[in-house]
Protein backbone atom coordinates (compact mmCIF):
# COMPACT_ATOMS: atom_id res chain seq x y z
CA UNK A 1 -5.48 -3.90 5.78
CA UNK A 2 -5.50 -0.28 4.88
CA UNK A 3 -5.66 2.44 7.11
CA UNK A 4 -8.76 4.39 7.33
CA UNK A 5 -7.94 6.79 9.88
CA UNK A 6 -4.26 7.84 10.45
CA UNK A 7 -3.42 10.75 13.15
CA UNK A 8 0.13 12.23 13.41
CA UNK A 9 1.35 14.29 16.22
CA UNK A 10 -1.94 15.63 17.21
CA UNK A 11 -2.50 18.12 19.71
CA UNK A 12 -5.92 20.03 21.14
CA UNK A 13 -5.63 22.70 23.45
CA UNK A 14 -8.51 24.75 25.01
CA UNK A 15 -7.87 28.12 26.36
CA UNK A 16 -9.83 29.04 28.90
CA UNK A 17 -9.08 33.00 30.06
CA UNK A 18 -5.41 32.90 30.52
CA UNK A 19 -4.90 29.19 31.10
CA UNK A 20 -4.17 26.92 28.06
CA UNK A 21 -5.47 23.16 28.77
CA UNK A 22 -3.67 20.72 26.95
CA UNK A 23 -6.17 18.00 26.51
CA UNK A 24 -4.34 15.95 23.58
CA UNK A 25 -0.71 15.94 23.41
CA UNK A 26 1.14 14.66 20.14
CA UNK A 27 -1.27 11.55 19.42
CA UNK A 28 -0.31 8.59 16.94
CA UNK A 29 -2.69 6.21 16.05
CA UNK A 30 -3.54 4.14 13.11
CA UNK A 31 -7.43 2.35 12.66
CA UNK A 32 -7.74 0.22 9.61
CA UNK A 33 -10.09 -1.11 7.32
CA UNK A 34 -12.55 -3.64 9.32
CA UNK A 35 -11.18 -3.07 12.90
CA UNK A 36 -13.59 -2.46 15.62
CA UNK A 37 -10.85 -0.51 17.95
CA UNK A 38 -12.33 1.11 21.43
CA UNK A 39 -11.27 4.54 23.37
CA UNK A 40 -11.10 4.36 26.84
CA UNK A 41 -10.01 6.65 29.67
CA UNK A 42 -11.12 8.40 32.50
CA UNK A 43 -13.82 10.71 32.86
CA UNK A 44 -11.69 14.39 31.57
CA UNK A 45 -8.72 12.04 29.31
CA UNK A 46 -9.91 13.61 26.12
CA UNK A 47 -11.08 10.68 24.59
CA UNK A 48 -14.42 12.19 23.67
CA UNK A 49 -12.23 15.00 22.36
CA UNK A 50 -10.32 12.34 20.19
CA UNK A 51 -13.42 10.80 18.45
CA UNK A 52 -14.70 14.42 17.81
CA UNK A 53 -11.43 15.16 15.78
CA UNK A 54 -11.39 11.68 14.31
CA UNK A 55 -14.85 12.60 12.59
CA UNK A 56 -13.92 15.95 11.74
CA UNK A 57 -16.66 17.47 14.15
CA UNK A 58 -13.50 19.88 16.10
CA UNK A 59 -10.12 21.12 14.62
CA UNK A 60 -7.11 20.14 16.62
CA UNK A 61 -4.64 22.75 17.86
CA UNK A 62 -1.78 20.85 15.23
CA UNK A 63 -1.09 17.70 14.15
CA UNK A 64 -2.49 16.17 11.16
CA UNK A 65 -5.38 13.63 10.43
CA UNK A 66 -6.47 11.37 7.29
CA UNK A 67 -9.65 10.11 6.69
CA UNK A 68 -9.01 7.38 3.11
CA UNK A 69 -5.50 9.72 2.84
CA UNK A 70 -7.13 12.72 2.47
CA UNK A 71 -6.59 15.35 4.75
CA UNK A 72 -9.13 16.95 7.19
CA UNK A 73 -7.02 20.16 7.41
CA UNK A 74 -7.00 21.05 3.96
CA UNK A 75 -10.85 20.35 3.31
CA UNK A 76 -13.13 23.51 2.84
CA UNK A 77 -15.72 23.69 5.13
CA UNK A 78 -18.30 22.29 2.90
CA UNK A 79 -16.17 19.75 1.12
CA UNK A 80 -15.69 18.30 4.97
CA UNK A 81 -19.45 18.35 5.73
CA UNK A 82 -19.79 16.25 2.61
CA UNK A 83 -17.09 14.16 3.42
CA UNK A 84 -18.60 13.80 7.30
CA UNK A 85 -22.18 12.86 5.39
CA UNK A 86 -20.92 10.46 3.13
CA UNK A 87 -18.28 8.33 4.35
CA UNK A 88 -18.96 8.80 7.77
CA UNK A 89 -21.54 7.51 10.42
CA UNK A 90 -22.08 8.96 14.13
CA UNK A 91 -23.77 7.02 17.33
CA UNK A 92 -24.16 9.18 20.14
CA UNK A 93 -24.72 8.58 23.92
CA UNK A 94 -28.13 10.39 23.97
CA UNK A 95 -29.12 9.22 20.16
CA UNK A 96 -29.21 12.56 19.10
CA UNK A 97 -32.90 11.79 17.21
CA UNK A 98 -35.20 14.32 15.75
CA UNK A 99 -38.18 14.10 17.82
CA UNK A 100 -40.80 14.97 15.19
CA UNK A 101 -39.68 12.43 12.75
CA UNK A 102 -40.61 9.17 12.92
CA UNK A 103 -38.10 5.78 12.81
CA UNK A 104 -38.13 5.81 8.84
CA UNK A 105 -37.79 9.75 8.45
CA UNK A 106 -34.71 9.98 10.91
CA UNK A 107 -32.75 7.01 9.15
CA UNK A 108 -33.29 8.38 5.73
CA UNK A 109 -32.68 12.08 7.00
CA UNK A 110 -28.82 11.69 5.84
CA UNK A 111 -30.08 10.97 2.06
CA UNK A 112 -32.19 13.82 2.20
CA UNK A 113 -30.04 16.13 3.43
CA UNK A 114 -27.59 14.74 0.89
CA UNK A 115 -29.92 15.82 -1.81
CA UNK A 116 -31.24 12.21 -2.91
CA UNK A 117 -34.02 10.71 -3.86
CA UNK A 118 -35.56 9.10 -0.79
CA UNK A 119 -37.87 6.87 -3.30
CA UNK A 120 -33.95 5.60 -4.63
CA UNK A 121 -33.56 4.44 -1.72
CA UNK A 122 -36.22 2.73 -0.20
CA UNK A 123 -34.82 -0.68 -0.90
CA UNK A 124 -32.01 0.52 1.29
CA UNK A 125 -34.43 1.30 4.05
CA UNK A 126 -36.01 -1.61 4.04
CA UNK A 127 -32.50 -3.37 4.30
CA UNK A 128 -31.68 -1.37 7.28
CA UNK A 129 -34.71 -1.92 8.99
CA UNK A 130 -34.51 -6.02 9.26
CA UNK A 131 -31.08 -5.10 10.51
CA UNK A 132 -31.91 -3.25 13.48
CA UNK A 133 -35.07 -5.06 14.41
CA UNK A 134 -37.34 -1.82 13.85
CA UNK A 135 -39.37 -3.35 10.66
CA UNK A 136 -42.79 -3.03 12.97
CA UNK A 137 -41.41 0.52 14.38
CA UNK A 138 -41.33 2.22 11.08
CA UNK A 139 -43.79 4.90 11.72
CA UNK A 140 -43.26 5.60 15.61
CA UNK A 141 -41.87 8.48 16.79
CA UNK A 142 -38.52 8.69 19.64
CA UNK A 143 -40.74 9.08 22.11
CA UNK A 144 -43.06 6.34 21.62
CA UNK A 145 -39.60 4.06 21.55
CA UNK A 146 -37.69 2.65 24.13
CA UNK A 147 -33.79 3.84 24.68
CA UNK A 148 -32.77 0.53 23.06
CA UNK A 149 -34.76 1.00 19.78
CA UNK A 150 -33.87 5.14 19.92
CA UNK A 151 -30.11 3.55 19.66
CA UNK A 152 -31.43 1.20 17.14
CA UNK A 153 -32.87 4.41 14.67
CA UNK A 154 -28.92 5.99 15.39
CA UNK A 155 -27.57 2.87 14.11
CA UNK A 156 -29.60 2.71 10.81
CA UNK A 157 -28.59 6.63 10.27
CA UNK A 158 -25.09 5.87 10.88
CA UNK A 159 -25.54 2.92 8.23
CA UNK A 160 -28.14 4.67 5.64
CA UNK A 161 -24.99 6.12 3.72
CA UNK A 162 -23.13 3.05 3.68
CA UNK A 163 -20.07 4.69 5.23
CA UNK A 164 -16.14 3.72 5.44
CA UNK A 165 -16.19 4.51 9.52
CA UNK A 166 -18.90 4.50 12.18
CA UNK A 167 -17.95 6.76 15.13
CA UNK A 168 -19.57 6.10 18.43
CA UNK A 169 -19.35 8.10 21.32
CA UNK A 170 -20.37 5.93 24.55
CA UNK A 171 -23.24 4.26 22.79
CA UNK A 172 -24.43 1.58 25.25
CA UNK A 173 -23.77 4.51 28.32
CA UNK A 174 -27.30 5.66 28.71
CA UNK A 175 -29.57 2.05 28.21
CA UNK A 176 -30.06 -0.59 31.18
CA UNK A 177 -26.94 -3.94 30.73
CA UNK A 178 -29.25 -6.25 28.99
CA UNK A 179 -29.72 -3.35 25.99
CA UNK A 180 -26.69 -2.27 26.34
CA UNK A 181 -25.42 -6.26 25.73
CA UNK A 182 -27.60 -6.29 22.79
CA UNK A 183 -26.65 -2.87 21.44
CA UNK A 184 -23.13 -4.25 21.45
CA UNK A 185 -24.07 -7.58 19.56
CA UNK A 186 -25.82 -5.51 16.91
CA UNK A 187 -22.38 -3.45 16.16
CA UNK A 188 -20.29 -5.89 16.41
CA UNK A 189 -22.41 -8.38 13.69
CA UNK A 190 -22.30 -5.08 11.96
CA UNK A 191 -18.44 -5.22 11.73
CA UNK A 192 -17.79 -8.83 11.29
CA UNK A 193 -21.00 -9.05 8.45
CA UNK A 194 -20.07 -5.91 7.11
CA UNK A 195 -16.71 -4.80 7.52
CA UNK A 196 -17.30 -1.81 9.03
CA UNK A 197 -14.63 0.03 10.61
CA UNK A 198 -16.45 0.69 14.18
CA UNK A 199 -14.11 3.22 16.91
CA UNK A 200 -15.98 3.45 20.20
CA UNK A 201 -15.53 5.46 23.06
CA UNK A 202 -16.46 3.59 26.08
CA UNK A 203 -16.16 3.33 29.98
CA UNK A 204 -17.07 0.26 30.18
CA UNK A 205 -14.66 -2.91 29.63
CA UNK A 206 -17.47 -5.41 28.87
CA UNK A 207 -18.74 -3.02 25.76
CA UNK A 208 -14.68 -2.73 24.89
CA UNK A 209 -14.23 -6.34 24.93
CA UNK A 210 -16.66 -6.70 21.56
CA UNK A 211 -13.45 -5.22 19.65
CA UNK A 212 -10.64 -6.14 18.11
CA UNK A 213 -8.28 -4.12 20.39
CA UNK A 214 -8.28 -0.83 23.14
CA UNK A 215 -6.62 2.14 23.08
CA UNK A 216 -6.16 3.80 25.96
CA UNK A 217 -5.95 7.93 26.49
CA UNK A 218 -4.20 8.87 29.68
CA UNK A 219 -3.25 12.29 30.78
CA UNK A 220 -3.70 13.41 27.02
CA UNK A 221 -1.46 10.04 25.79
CA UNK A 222 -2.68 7.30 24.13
CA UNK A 223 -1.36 3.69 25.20
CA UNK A 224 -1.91 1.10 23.47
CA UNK A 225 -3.92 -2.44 24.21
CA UNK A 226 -4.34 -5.51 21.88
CA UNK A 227 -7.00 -7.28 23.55
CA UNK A 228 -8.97 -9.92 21.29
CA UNK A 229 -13.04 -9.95 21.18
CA UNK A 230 -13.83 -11.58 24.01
CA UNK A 231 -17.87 -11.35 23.41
């Protein structure tokens, strides 16, 4: 398969008075079309850090990265937020909702801000919503939802734009095992149904073991695992 995402020699530093904090150092990874790859580390690794470059949401210090071959350095600012809109999709710990919209104006809230019409689309929402499970939860708001079907709404958002690459930063680490375990299911019918490429950050080795294979970030390294699905 393709690659989707390709980094070469990358490097983030953060400087913090006079001390420079090498969090990255010279990382070289490949994700390809359809592979549901997980980051995992210790708490302060930089593997956060990682999936924030990977989408294009920080600038490393150097190195280079491609998103399709085209590269995130040379993007202007708002050719990159389109680019971030479009092909991309972001699940976050915390959800990340807006918490005066309700279920159907959050998932669509990418094709608005894209400058669509939401009317265009409404076969697409509909599509999204049997997906999730939130057909019935259309009109409630975050806070009338449980954590489970908050991470539900991200999902749809993340999917709305049909994108090459769904990003997810720890998305099972704030819900209870039993959502978490169903969470996971979700994304990884999502991949396999789909082909979505799906790269994770995780703690957890259960969540990981949905995947296709680990990377690891040590002491600003990555290291490489090849462990199959085991869920």
């Amino acid at each position: 398969m393709e690659p989707i995402v390709e980094a070469v020699q990358l490097c983030k530093t953060f400087q913090l008075g006079e001390v420079a904090i090498e969090v990255l150092k010279d990382i070289n990874l490949t994700i390809r079309q359809g592979e549901f790859v997980s980051i995992m580390g210790p708490s302060g690794s930089g593997k956060s850090t990682l999936l924030y470059l990977l989408g294009g949401l920080d600038k490393p210090t150097s190195g280079s990265i491609k998103i399709r071959g085209r590269e995130l350095s040379v993007m202007r600012d708002r050719e990159e937020s389109v680019m971030r809109r479009r092909d991309l999709g972001f699940i976050f710990q915390f959800y990340n909702l807006i918490p005066n919209l309700n279920v159907e104006e959050n998932i669509m809230l990418p094709i608005l801000l894209d400058g669509r019409s939401l009317k265009l689309e409404k076969g697409k929402l509909e599509r999204i919503l049997e997906e999730v499970g939130l057909a019935d939860r259309r009109y409630h708001t975050p806070r009338e939802l449980s954590g489970g079907q908050q991470q539900r709404v991200a999902i749809a958002r993340a999917l709305v734009n049909e994108p090459d690459l769904i990003l997810a930063d720890e998305p099972i680490g704030n819900l209870d095992s039993r959502t978490g375990t169903e969470i996971m299911k979700l994304l990884q019918r999502i991949n396999r149904e789909h082909r979505k490429t799906i790269l994770q950050v995780t703690h957890s080795q259960e969540a990981a073991g949905y995947g296709d294979r680990i990377i690891q970030v040590r002491d600003g390294k990555v290291w490489e695992g090849h462990d199959e699905a085991s869920a």
